[in-house]
Protein backbone atom coordinates (compact mmCIF):
# COMPACT_ATOMS: atom_id res chain seq x y z
CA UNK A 1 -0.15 0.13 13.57
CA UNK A 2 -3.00 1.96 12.42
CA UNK A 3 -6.57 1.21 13.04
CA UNK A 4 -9.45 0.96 10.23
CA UNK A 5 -11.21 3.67 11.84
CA UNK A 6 -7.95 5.58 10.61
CA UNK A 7 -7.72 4.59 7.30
CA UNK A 8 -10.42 5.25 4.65
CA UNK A 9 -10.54 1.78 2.79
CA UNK A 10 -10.95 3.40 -0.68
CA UNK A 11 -7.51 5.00 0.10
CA UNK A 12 -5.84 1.98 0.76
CA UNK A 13 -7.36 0.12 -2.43
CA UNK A 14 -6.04 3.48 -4.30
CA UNK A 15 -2.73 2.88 -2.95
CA UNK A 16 -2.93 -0.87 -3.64
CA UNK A 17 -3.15 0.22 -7.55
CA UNK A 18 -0.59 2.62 -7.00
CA UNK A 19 1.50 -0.27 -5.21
CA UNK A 20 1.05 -2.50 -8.74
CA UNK A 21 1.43 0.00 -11.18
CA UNK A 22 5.12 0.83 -9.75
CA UNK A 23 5.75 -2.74 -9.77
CA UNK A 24 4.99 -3.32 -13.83
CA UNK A 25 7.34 -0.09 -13.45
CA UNK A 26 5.39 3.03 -14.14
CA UNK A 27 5.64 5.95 -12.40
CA UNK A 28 3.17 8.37 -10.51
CA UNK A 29 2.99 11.95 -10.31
CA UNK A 30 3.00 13.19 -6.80
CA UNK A 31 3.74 9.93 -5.12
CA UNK A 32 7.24 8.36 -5.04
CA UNK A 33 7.96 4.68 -5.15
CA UNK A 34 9.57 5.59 -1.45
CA UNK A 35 6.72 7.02 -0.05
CA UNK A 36 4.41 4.49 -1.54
CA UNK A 37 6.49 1.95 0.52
CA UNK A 38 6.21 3.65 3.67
CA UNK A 39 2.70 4.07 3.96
CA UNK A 40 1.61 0.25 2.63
CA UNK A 41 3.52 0.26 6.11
CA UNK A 42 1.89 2.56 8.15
CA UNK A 43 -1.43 0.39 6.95
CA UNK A 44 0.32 -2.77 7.18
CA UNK A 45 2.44 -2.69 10.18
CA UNK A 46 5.99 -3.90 7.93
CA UNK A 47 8.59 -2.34 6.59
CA UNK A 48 9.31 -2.51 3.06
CA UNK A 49 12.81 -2.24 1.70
CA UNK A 50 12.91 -0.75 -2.09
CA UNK A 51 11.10 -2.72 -5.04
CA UNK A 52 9.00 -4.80 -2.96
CA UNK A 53 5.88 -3.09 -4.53
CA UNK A 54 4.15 -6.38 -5.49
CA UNK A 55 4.66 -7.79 -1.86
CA UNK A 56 3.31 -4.69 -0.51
CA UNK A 57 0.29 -4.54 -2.81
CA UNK A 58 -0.19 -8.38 -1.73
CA UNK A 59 -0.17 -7.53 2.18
CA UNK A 60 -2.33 -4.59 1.32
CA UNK A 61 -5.31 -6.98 -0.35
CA UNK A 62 -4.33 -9.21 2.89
CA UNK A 63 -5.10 -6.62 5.32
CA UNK A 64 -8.76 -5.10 3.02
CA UNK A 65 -9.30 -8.82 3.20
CA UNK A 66 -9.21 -9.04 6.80
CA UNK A 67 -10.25 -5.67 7.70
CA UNK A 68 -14.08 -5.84 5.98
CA UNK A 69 -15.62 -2.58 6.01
């Protein structure tokens, strides 16, 4: 798992959008829904199978939770 002194926090809130725009079902330039997955992972420790956005983007407000800057 990554450590917050790895992670910029205002990335992973970015990504925690990103996360809950792909699950209303947009898309995002530059960033597939794949790769989206795999680093909510990297930050979270799980592994996310395909169209569990809205879990991810839960763990990911979880873990900025816990992880106070």
């Amino acid at each position: 798992m990554i450590t917050e002194d790895q992670i910029p926090r205002f990335a992973v809130a970015v990504l925690r959008g990103q996360l809950r725009l792909m699950s209303a079902g947009m898309t995002i330039k530059g960033l597939s829904k794949t790769k989206a997955l795999v680093t909510a992972g990297k930050v979270t420790g799980k592994t996310y199978k395909s169209g569990l956005h809205e879990i991810a983007a839960e763990d990911i407000s979880t873990w900025l939770k816990e992880n106070p800057a």
